[in-house]
Protein backbone atom coordinates (compact mmCIF):
# COMPACT_ATOMS: atom_id res chain seq x y z
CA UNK A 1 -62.53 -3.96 4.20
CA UNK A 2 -61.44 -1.39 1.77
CA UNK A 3 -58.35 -0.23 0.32
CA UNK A 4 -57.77 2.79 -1.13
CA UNK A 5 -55.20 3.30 -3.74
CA UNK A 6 -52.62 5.36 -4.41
CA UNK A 7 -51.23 7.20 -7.18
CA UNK A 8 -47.38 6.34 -6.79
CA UNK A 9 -48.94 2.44 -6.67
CA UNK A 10 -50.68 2.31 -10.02
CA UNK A 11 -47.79 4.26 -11.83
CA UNK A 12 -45.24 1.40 -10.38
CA UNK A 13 -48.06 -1.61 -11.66
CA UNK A 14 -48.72 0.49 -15.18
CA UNK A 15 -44.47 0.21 -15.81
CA UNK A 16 -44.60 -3.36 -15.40
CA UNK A 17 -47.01 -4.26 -17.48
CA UNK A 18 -45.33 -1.75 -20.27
CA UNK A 19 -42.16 -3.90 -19.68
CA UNK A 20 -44.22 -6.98 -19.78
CA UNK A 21 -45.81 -5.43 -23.05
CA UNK A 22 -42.15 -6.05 -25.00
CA UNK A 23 -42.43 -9.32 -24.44
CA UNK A 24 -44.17 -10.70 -27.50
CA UNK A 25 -42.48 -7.78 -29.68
CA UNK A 26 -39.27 -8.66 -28.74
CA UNK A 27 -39.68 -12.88 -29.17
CA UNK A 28 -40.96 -11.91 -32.90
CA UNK A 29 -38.24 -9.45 -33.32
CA UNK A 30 -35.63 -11.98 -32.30
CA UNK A 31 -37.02 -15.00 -34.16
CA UNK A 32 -34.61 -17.32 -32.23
CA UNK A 33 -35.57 -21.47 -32.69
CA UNK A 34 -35.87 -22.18 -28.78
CA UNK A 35 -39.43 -23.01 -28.13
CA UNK A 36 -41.69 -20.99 -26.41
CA UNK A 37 -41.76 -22.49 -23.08
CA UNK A 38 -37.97 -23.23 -23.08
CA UNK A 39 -37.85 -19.03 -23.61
CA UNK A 40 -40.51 -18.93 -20.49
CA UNK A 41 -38.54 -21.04 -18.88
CA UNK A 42 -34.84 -19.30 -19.40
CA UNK A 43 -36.37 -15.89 -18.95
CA UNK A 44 -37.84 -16.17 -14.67
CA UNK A 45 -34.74 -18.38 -13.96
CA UNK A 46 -32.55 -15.93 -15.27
CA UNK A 47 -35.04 -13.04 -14.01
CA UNK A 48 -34.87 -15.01 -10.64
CA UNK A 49 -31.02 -15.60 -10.17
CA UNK A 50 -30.70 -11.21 -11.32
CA UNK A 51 -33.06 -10.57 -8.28
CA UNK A 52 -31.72 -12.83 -5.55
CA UNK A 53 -28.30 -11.38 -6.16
CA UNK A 54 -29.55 -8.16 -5.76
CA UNK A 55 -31.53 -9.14 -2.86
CA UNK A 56 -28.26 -10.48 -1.32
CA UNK A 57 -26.13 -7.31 -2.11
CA UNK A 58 -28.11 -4.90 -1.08
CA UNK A 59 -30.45 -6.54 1.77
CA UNK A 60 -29.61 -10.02 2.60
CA UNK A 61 -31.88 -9.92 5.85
CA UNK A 62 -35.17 -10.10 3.45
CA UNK A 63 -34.93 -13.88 3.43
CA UNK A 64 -35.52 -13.66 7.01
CA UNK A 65 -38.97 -12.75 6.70
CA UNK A 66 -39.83 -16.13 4.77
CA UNK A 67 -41.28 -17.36 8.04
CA UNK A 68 -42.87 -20.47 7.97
CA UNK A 69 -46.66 -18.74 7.78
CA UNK A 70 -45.48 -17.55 4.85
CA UNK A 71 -45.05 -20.60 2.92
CA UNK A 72 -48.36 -21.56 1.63
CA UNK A 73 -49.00 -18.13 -0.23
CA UNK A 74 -45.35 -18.25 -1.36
CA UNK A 75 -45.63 -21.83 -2.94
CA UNK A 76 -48.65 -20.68 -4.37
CA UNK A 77 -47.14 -18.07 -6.06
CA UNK A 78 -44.40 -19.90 -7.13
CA UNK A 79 -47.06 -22.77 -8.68
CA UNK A 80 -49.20 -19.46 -10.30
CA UNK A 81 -45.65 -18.17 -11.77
CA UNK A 82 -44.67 -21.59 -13.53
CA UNK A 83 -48.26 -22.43 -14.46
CA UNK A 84 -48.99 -19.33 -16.21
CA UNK A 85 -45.90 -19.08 -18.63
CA UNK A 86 -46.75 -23.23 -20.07
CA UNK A 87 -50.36 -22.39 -19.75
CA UNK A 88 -50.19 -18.77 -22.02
CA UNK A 89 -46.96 -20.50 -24.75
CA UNK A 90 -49.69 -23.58 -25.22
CA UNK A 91 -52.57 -20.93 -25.68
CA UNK A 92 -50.15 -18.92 -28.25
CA UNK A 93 -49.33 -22.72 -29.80
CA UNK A 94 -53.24 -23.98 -30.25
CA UNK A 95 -54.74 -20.48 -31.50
CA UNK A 96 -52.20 -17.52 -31.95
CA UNK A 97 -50.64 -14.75 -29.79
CA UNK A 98 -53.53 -12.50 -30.30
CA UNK A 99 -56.18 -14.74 -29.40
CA UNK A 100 -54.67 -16.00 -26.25
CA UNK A 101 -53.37 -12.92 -25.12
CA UNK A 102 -56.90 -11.84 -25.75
CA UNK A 103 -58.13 -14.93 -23.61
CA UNK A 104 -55.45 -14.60 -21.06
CA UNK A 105 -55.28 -10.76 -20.29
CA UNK A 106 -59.10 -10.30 -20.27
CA UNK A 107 -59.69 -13.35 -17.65
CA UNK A 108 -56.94 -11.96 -15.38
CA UNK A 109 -58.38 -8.78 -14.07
CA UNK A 110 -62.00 -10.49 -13.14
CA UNK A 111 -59.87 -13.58 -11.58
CA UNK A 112 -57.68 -11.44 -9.60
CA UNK A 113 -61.15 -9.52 -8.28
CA UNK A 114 -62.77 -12.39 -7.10
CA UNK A 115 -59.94 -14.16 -5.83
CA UNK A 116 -59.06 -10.49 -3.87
CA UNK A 117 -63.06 -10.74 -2.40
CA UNK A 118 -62.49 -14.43 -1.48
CA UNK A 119 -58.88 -14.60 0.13
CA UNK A 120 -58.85 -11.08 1.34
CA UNK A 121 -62.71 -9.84 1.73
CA UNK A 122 -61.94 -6.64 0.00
CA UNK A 123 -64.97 -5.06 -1.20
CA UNK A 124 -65.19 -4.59 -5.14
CA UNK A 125 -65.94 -0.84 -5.68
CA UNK A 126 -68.27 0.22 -9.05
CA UNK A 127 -65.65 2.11 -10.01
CA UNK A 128 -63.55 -1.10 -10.76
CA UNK A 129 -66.20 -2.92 -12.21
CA UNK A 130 -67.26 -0.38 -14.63
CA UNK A 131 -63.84 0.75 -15.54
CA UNK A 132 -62.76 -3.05 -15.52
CA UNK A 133 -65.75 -3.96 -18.02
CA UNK A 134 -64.51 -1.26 -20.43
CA UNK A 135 -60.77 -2.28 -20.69
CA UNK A 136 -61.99 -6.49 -21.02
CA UNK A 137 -64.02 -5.06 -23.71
CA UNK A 138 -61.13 -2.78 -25.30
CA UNK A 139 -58.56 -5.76 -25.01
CA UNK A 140 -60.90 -7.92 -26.93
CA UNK A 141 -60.83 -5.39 -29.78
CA UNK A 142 -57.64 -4.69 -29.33
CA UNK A 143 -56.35 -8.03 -29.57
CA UNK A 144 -58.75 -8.51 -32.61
CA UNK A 145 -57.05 -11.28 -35.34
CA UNK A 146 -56.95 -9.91 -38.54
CA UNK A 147 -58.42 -12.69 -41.21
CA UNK A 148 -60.07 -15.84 -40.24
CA UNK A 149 -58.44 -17.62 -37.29
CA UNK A 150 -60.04 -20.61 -35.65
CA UNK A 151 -59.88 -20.90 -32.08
CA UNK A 152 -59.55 -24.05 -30.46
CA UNK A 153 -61.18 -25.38 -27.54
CA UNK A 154 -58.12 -26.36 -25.40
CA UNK A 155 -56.41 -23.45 -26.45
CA UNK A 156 -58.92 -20.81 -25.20
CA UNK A 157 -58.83 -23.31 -22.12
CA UNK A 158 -55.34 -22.88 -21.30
CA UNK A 159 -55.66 -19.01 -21.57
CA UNK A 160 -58.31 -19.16 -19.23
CA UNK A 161 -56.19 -20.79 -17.16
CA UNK A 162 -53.29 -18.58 -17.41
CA UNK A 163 -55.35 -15.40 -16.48
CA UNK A 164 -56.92 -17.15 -13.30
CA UNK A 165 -53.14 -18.20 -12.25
CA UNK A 166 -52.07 -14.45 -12.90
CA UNK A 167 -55.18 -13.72 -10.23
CA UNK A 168 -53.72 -16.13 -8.14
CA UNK A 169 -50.37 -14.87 -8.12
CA UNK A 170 -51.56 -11.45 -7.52
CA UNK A 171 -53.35 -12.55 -4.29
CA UNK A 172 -50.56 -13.96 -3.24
CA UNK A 173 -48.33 -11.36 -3.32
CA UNK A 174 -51.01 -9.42 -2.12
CA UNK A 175 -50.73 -11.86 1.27
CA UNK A 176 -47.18 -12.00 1.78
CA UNK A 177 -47.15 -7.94 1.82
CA UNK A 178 -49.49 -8.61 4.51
CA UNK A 179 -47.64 -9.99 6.58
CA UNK A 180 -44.82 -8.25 6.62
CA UNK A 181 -42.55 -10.16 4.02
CA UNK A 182 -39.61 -8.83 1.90
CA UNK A 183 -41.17 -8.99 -1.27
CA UNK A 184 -37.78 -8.62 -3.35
CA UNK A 185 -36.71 -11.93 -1.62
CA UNK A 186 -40.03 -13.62 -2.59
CA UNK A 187 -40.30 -12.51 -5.54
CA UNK A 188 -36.98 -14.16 -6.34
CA UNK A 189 -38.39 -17.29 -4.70
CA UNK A 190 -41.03 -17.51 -7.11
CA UNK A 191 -39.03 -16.95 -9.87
CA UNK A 192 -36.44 -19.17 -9.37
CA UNK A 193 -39.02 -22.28 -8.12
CA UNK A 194 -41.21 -21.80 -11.36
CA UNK A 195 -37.95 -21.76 -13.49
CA UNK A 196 -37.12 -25.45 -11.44
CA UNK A 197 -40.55 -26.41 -12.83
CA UNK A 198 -39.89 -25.65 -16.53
CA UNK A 199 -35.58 -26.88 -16.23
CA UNK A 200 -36.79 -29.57 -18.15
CA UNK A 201 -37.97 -27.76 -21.31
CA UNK A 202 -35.42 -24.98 -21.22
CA UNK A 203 -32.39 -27.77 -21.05
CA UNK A 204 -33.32 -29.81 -23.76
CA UNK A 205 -33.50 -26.54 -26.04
CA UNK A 206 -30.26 -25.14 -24.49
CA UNK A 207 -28.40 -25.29 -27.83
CA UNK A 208 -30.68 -23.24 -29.49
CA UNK A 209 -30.74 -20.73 -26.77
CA UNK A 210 -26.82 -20.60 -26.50
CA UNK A 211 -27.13 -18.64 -30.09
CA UNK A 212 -26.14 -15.03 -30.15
CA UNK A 213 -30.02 -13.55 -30.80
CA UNK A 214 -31.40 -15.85 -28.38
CA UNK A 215 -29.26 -15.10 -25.60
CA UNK A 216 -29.45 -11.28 -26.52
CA UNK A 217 -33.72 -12.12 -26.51
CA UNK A 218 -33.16 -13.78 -22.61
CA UNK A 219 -30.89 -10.98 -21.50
CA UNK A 220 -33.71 -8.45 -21.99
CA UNK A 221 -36.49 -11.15 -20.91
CA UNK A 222 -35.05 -11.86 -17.94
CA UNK A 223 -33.32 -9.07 -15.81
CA UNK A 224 -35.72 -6.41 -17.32
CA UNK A 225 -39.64 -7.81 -17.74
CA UNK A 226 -39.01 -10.37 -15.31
CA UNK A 227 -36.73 -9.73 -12.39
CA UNK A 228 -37.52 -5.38 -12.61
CA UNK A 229 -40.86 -5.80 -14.19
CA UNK A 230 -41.84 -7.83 -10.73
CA UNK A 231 -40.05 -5.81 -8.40
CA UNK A 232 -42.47 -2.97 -9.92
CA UNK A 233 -45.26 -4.87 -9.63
CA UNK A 234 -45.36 -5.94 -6.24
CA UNK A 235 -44.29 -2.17 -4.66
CA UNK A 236 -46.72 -1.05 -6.64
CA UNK A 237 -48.93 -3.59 -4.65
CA UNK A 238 -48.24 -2.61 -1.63
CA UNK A 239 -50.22 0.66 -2.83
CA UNK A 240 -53.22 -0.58 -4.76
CA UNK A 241 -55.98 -3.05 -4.19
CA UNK A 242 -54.93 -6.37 -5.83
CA UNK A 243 -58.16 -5.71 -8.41
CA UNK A 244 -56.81 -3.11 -9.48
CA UNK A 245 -52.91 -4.24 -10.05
CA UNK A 246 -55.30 -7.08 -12.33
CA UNK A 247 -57.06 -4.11 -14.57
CA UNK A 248 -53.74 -1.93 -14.75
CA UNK A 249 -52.58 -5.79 -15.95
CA UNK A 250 -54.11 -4.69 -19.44
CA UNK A 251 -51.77 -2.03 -19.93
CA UNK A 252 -49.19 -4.80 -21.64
CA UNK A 253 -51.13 -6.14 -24.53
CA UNK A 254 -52.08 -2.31 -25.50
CA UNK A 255 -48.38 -1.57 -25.13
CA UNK A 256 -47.48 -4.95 -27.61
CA UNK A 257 -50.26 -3.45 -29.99
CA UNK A 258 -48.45 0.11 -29.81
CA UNK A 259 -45.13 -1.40 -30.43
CA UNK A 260 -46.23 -3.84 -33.30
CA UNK A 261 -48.16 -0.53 -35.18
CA UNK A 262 -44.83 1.58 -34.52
CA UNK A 263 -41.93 -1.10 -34.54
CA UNK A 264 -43.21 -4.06 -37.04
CA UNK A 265 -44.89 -2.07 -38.93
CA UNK A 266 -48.37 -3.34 -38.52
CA UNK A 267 -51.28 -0.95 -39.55
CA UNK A 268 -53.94 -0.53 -36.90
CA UNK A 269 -57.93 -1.32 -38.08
CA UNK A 270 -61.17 0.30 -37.08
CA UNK A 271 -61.75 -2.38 -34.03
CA UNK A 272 -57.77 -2.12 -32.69
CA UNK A 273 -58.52 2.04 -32.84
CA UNK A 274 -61.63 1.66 -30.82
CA UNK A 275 -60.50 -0.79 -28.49
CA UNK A 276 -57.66 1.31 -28.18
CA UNK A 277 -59.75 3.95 -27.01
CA UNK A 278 -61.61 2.23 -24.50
CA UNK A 279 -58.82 0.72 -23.10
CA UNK A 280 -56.87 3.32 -21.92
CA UNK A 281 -60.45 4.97 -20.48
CA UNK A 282 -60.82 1.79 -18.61
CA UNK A 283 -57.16 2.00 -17.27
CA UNK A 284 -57.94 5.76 -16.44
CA UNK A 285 -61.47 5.16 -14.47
CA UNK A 286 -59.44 2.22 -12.52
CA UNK A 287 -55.82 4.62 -11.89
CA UNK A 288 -57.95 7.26 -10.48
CA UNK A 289 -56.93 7.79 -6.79
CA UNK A 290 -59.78 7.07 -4.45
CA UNK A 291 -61.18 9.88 -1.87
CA UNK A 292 -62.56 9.53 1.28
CA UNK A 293 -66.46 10.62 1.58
CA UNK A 294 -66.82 13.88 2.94
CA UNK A 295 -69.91 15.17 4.58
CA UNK A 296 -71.47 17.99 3.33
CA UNK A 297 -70.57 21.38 4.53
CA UNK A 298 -73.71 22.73 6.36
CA UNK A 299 -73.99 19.22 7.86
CA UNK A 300 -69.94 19.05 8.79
CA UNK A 301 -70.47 22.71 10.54
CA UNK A 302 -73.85 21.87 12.49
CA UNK A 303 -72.20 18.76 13.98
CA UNK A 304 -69.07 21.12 15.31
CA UNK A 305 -70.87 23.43 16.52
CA UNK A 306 -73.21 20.90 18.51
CA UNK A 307 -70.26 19.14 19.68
CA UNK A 308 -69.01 22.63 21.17
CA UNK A 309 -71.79 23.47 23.20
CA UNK A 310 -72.12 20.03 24.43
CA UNK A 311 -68.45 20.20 25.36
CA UNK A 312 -68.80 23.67 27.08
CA UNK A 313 -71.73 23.97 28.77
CA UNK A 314 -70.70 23.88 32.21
CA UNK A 315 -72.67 20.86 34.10
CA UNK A 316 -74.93 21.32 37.69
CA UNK A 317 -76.23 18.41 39.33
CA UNK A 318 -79.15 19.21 42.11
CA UNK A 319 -77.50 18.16 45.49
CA UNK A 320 -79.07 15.27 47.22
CA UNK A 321 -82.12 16.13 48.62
CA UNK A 322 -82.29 19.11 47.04
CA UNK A 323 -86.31 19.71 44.87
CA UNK A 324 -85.50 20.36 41.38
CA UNK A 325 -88.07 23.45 40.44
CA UNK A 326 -88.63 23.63 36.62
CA UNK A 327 -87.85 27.22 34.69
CA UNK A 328 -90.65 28.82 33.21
CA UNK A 329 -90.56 29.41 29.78
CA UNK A 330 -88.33 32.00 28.42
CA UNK A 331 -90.31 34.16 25.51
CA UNK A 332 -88.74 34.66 22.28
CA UNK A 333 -88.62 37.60 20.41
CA UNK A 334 -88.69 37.81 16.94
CA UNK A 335 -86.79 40.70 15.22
């Protein structure tokens, strides 16, 4: 089973990850006291409450489709979604942003591919792993700590687990399109149940997101990389192989490193350049619309023109009892 993708698909996946990208740019920006998990938290339940009320403006049958078959893939979405944003904050909290965003972001697009070949059986094309191996490789540089940073071993371990729940999601979204199911309306499901699942966190630091620059921070987090960033993501799914939506994935920590060298300022070394570089050529092997194998010309040609005389050649069948008397052989002149 293959899937071939298209071009509209991996432009709507590449502007949610450059949403997503703001993310960390905009947290430092703001400097707000909530935790990080209480802003995880606030931003899909808010991102989740924008959607459904879109959902149920503009197209209130969607919710319809959330037949029962479509439960499992939708809870585990909705597990994926909640699990990822603690899983990523405690990464960020035992080692630093860069590291687990390294951690996180390079697990994710290998995750999602496996999980696509187990779930779904889609084959894994060279293309993908070649052009996948190159952007891993360019995240790690980009995402390169500047100074000596130690790295703890729980805190790699939760970005490991954050990238394999961003596979997971993806795989599940990837189902539920499948089978026919308004993915706005889901979407909003999954936002809203893994906001439920981190309530607890966001309302004990409620007053310190009620403050002016943290609820400015949520207002962007939530209606724009959460509640549009998604609704990008999975239309653009409907378009692309799941792999794929997991390697255009790396487009958000180069667009955090962009905004950090242009925005805060930061000055971009040797490794961040190179990995820079190899990024974006990983990103443009993997965006590449696929084509269909086409036979060679002479070959294509032969085959009509058998197919012709076979078709035209008028057919005479002996009648019964009739002695079938072979032709001699005709001569052939060469001219």
């Amino acid at each position: 089973m293959e899937q071939r993708n298209d071009a509209s698909g991996v432009l709507l996946v590449l502007m949610a990850g450059i949403l997503w990208g703001t993310v960390g740019p905009a947290q430092l920006l703001a400097d707000v006291a909530a935790g990080p998990v209480a802003l995880g938290g606030a931003r899909i339940l808010l991102g989740g409450v924008v959607l459904a009320g879109t959902v149920l403006v503009t197209a209130p049958r969607a919710y319809r489709t959330l037949s029962r078959t479509s439960w499992p893939p939708l809870l585990a979405a909705s597990a994926a979604t909640a699990t990822f944003q603690a899983a990523f904050m405690t990464s960020v909290a035992r080692t630093c942003a860069a590291v687990a965003t390294a951690i996180a972001f390079g697990v994710a697009p290998v995750s999602t591919g496996v999980c696509e070949r187990l779930v779904l059986g889609t084959r894994l094309t060279r293309r993908w792993i070649g052009g996948t191996a190159c952007a891993i490789i360019g995240c790690a540089l980009v995402m390169t700590p500047a100074g000596a940073v130690r790295v703890g071993v729980y805190g790699a371990a939760f970005g490991a687990l954050a990238g394999g729940c961003f596979g997971i999601y993806t795989v599940s979204a990837k189902r539920l399109i499948q089978r026919g199911v308004g993915m706005p309306a889901a979407v909003s499901v999954t936002l809203l149940a893994g906001g439920a699942v981190l309530a607890p966190w966001t309302l004990a630091d409620l007053p310190a997101l009620g403050t002016v620059r943290a609820l400015a921070l949520v207002t962007w987090l939530g209606p724009v990389t959460a509640a549009l960033a998604y609704w990008f993501f999975v239309t653009g799914l409907r378009r692309v192989t799941a792999a794929t939506a997991g390697t255009l994935s790396l487009a958000e920590p180069l667009v955090a490193t962009a905004l950090a060298v242009s925005i805060l300022g930061e000055r971009p070394s040797a490794p961040v350049t190179a990995g820079s570089v190899l990024l974006l050529g990983g990103l443009a092997v993997v965006s590449a619309p696929s084509r269909r194998p086409r036979a060679p010309y002479a070959l294509s040609r032969a085959r009509a023109a058998l197919t012709s005389r076979t078709s035209s050649a008028p057919r005479t069948d002996p009648a019964p009892g009739t002695a079938v008397v072979p032709r001699p052989p005709t001569s052939v002149t060469r001219r």
